[in-house]
PDB file of N, CA and C in Angstrom:
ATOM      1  N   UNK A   1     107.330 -91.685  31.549  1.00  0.00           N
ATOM      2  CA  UNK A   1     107.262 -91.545  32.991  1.00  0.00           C
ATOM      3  C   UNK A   1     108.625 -91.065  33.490  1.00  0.00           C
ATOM      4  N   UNK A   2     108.539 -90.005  34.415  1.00  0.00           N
ATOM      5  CA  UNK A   2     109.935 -89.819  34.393  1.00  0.00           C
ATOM      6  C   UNK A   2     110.587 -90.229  35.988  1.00  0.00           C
ATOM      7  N   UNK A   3     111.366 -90.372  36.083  1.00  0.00           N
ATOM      8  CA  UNK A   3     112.304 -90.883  37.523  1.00  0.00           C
ATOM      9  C   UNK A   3     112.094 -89.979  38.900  1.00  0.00           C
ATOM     10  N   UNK A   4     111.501 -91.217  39.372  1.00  0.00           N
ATOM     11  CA  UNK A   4     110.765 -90.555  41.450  1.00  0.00           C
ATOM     12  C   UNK A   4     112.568 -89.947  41.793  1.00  0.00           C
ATOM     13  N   UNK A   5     112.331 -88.676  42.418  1.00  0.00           N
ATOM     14  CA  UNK A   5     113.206 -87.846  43.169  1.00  0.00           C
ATOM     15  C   UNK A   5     113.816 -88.937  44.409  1.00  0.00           C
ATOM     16  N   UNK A   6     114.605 -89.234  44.995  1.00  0.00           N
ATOM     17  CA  UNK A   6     114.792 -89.965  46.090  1.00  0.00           C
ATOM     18  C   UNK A   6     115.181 -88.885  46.770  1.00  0.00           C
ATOM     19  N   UNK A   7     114.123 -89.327  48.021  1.00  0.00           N
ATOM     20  CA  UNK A   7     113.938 -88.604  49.609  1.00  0.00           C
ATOM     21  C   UNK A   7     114.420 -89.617  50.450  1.00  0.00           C
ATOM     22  N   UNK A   8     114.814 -88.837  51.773  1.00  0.00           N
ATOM     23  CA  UNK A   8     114.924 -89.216  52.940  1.00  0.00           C
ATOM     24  C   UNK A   8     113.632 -89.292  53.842  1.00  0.00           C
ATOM     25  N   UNK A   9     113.669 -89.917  55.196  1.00  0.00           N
ATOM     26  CA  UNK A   9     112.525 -90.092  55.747  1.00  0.00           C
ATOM     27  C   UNK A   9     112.346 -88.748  56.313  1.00  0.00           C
ATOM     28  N   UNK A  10     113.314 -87.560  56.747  1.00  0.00           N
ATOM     29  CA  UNK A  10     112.645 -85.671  56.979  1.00  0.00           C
ATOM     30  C   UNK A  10     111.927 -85.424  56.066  1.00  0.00           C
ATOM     31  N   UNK A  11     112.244 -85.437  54.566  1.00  0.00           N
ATOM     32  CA  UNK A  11     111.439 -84.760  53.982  1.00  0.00           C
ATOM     33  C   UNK A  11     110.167 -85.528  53.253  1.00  0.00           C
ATOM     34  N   UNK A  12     110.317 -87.090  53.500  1.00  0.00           N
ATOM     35  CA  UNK A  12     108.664 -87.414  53.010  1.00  0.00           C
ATOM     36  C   UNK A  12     108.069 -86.807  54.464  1.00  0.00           C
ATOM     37  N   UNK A  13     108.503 -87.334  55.576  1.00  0.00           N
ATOM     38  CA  UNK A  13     107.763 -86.753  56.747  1.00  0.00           C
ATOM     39  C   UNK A  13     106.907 -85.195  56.787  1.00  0.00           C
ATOM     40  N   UNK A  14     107.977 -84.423  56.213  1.00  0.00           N
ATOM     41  CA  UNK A  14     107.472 -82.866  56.128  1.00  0.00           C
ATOM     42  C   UNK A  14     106.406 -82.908  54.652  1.00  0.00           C
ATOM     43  N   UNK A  15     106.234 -83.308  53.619  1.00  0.00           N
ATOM     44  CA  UNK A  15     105.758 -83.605  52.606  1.00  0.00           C
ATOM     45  C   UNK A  15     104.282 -84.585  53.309  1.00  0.00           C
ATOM     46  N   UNK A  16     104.351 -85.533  53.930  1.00  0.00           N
ATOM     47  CA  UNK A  16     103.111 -86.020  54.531  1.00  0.00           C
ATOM     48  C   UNK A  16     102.232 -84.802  55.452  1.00  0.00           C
ATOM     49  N   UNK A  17     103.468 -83.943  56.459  1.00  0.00           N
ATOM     50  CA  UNK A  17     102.453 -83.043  57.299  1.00  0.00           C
ATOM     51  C   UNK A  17     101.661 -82.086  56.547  1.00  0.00           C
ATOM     52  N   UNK A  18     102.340 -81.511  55.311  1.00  0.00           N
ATOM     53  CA  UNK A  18     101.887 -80.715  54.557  1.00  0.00           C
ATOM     54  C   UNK A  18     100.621 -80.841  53.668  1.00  0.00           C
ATOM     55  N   UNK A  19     100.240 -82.667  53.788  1.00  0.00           N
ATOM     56  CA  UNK A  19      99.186 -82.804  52.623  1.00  0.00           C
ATOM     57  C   UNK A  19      98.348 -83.307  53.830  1.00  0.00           C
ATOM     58  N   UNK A  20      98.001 -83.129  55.458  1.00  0.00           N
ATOM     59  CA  UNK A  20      97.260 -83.485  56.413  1.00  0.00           C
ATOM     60  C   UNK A  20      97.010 -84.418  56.834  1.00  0.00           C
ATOM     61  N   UNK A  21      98.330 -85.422  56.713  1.00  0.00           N
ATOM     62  CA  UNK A  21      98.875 -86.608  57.038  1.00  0.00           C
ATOM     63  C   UNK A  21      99.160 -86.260  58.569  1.00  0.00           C
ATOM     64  N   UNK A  22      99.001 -87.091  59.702  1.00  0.00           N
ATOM     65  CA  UNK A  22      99.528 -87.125  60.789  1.00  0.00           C
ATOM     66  C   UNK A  22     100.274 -88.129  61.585  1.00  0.00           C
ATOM     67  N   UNK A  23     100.897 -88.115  62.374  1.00  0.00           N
ATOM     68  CA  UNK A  23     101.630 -89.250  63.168  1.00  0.00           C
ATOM     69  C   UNK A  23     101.092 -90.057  64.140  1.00  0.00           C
ATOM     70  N   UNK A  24     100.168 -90.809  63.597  1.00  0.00           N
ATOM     71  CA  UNK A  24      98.844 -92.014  64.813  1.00  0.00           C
ATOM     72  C   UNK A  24      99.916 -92.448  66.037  1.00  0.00           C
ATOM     73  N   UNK A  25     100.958 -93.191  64.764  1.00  0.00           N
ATOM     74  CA  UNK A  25     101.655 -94.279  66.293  1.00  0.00           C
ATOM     75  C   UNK A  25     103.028 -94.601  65.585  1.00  0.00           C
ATOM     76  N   UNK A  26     103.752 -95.263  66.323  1.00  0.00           N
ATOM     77  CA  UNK A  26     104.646 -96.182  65.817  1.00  0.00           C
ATOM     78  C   UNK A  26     105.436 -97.366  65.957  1.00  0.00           C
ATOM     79  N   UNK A  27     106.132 -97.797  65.575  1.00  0.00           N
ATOM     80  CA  UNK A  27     106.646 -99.517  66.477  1.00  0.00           C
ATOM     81  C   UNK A  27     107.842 -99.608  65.991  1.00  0.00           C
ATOM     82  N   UNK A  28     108.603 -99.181  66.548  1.00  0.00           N
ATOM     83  CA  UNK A  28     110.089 -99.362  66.502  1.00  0.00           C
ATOM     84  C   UNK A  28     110.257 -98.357  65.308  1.00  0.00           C
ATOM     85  N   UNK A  29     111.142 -98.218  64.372  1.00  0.00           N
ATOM     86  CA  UNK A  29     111.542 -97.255  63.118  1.00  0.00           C
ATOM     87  C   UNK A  29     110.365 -97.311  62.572  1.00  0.00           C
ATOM     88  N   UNK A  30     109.648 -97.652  62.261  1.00  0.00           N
ATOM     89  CA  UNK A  30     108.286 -97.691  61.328  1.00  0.00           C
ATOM     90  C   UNK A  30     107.353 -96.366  62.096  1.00  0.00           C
ATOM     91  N   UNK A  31     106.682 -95.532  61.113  1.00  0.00           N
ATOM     92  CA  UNK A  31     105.963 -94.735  61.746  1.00  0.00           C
ATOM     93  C   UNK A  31     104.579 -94.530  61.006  1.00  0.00           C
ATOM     94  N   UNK A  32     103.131 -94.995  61.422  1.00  0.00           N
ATOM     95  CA  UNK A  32     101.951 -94.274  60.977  1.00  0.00           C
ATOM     96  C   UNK A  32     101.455 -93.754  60.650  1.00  0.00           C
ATOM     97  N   UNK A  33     100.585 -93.242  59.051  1.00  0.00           N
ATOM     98  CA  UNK A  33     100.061 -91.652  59.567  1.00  0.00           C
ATOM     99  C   UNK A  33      98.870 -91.983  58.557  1.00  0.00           C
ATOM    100  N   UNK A  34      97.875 -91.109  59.103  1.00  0.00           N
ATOM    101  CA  UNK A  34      96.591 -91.607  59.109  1.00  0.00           C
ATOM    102  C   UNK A  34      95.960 -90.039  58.593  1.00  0.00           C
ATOM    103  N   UNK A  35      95.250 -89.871  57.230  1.00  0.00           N
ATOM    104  CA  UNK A  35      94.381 -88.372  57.195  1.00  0.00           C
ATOM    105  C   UNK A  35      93.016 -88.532  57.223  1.00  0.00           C
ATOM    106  N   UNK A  36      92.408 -87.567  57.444  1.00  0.00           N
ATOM    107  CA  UNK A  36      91.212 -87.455  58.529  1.00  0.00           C
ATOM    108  C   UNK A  36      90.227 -88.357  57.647  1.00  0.00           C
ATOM    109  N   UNK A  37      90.524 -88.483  55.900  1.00  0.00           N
ATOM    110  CA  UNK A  37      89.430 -89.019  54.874  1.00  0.00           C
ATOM    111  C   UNK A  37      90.059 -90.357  54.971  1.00  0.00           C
ATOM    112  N   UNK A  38      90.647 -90.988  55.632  1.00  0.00           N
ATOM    113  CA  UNK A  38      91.225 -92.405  56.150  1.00  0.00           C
ATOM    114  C   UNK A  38      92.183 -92.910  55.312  1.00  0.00           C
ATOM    115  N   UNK A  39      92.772 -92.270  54.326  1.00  0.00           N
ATOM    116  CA  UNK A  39      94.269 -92.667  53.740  1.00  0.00           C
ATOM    117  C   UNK A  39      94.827 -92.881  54.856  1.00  0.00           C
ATOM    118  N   UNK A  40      95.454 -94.382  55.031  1.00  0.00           N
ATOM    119  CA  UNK A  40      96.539 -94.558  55.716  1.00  0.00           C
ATOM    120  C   UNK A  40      98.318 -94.618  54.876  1.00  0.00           C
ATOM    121  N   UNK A  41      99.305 -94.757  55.638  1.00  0.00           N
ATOM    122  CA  UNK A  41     100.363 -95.309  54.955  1.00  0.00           C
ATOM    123  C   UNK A  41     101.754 -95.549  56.329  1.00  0.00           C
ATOM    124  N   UNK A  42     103.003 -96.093  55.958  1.00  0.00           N
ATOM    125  CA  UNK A  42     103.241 -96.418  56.812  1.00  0.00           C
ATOM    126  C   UNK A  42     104.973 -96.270  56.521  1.00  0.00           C
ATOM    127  N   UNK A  43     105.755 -95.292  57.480  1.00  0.00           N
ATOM    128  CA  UNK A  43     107.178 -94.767  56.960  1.00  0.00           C
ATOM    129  C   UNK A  43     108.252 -95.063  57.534  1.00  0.00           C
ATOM    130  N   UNK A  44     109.211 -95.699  57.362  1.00  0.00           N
ATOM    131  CA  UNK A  44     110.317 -96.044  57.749  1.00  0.00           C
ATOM    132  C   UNK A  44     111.602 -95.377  58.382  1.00  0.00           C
ATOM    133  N   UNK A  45     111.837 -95.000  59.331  1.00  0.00           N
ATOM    134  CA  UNK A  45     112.804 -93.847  59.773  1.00  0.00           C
ATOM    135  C   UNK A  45     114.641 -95.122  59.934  1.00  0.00           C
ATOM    136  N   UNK A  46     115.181 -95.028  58.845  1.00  0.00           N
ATOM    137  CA  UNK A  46     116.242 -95.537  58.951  1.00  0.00           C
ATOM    138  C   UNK A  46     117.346 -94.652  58.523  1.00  0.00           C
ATOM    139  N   UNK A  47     117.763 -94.397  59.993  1.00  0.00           N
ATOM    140  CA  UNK A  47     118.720 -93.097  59.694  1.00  0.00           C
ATOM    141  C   UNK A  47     120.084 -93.258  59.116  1.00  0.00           C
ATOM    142  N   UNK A  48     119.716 -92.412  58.114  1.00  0.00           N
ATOM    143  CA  UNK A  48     121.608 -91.977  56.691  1.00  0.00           C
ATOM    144  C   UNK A  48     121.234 -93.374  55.300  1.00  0.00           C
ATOM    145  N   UNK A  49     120.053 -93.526  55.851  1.00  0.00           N
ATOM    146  CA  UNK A  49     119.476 -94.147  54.394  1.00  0.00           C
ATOM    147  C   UNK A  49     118.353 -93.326  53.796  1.00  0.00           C
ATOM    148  N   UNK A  50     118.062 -93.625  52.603  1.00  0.00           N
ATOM    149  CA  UNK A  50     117.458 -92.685  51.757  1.00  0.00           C
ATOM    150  C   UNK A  50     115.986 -93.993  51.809  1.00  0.00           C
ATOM    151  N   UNK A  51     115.010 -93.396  51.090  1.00  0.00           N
ATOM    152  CA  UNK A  51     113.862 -94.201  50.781  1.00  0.00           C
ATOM    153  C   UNK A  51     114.474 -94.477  49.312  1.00  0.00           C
ATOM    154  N   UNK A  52     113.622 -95.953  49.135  1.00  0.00           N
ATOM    155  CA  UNK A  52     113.954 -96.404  47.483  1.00  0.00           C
ATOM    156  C   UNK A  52     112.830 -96.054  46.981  1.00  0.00           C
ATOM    157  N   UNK A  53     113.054 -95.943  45.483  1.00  0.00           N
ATOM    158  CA  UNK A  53     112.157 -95.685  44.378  1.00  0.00           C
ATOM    159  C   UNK A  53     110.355 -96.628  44.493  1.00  0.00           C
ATOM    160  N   UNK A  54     110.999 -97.686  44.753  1.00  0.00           N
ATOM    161  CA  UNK A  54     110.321 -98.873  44.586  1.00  0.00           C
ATOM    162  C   UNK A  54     109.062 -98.893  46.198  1.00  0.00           C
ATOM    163  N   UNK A  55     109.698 -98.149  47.301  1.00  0.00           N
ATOM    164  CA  UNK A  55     109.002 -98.028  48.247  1.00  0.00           C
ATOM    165  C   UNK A  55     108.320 -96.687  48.427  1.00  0.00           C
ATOM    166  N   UNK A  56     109.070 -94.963  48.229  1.00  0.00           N
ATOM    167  CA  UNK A  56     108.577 -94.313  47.586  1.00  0.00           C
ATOM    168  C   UNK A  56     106.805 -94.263  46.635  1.00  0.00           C
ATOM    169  N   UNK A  57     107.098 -95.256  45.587  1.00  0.00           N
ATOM    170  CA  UNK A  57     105.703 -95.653  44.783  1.00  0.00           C
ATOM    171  C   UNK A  57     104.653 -95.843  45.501  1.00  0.00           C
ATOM    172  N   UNK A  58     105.260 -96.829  46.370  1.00  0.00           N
ATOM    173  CA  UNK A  58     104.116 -97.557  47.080  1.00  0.00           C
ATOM    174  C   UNK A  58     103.446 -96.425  48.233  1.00  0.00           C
ATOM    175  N   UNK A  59     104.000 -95.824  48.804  1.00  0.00           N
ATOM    176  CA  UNK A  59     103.721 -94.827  49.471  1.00  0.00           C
ATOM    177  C   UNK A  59     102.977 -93.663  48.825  1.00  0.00           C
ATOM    178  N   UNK A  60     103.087 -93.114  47.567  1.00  0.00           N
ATOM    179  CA  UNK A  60     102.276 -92.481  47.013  1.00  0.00           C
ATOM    180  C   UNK A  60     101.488 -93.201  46.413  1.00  0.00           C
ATOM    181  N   UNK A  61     101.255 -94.676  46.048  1.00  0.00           N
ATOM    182  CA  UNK A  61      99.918 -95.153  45.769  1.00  0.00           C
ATOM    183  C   UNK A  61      98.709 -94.733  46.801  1.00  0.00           C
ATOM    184  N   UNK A  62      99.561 -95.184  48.384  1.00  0.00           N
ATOM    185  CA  UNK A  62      98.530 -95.668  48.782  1.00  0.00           C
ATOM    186  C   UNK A  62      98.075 -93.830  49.410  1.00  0.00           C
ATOM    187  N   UNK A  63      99.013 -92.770  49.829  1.00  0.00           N
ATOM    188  CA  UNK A  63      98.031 -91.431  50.113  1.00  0.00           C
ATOM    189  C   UNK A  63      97.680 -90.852  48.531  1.00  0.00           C
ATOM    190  N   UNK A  64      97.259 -91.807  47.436  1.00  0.00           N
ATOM    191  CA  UNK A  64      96.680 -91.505  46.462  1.00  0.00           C
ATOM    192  C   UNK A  64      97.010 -89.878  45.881  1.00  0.00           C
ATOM    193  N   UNK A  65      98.757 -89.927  45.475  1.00  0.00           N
ATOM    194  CA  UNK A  65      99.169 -88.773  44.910  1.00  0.00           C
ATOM    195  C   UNK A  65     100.130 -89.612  43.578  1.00  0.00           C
ATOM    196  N   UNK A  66     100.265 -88.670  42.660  1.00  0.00           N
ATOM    197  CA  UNK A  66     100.861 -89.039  41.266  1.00  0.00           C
ATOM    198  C   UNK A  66     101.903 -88.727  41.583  1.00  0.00           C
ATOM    199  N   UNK A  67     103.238 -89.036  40.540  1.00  0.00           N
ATOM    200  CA  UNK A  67     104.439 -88.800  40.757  1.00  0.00           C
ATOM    201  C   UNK A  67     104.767 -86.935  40.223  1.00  0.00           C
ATOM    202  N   UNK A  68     103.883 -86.573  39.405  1.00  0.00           N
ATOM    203  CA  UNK A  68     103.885 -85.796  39.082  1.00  0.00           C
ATOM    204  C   UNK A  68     103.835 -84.724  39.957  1.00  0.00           C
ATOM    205  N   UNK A  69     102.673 -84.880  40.673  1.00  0.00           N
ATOM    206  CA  UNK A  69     102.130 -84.157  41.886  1.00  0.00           C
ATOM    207  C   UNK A  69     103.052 -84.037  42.849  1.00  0.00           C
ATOM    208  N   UNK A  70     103.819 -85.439  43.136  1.00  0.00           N
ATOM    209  CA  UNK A  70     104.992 -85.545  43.907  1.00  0.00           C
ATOM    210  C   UNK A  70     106.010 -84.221  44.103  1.00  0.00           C
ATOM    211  N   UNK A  71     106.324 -84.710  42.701  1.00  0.00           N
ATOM    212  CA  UNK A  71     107.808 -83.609  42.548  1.00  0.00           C
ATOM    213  C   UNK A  71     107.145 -81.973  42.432  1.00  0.00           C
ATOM    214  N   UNK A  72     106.049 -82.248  42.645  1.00  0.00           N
ATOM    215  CA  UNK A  72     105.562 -80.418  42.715  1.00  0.00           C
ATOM    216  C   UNK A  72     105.597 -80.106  43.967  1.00  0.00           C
ATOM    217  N   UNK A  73     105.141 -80.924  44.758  1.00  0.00           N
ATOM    218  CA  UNK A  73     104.570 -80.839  45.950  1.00  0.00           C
ATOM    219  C   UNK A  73     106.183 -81.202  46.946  1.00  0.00           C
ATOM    220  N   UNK A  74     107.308 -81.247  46.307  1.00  0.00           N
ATOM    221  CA  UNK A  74     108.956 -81.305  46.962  1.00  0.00           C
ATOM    222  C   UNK A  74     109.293 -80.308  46.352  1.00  0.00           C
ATOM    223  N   UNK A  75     108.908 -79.451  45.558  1.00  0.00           N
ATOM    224  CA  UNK A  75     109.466 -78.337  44.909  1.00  0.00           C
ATOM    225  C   UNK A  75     109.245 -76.745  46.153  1.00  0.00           C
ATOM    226  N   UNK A  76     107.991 -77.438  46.188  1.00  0.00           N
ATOM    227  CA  UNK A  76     107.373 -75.996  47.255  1.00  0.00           C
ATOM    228  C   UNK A  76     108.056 -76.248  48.988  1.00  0.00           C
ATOM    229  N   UNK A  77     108.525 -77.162  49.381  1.00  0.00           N
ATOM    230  CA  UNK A  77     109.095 -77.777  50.233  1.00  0.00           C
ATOM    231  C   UNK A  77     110.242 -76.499  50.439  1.00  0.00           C
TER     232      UNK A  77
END
């Protein structure tokens, strides 16, 4: 298995709009996004910090993408 890329919250953001993820709502730094086949997930905007590996995962568990897919899909970015 090889090692998740660490992103910031711009570019998972731009990486969510791109796979038809949208922005429902939000509550304070935390932000929503909801695609039309009802994957939800839920993103953290904490600015000049990076996302961790460990939260990263969880975020592509749940819009049901591989890590693999990941780093393809930040390549075309």
């Amino acid at each position: 298995m090889t090692r998740l890329p660490i992103v910031d919250f711009r570019t998972m953001e731009k990486l969510l709009s791109r796979l038809g993820f949208q922005n429902t709502r939000s509550k304070g730094a935390h932000f929503f996004y909801r695609h039309l086949d009802g994957r939800t997930t839920t993103l953290p905007n904490h600015p000049g910090r990076d996302l961790s590996r460990p939260l990263i995962r969880e975020i592509l568990r749940e819009i049901e993408l591989t890590p693999e897919q990941f780093s393809k899909e930040l390549d075309k970015l």
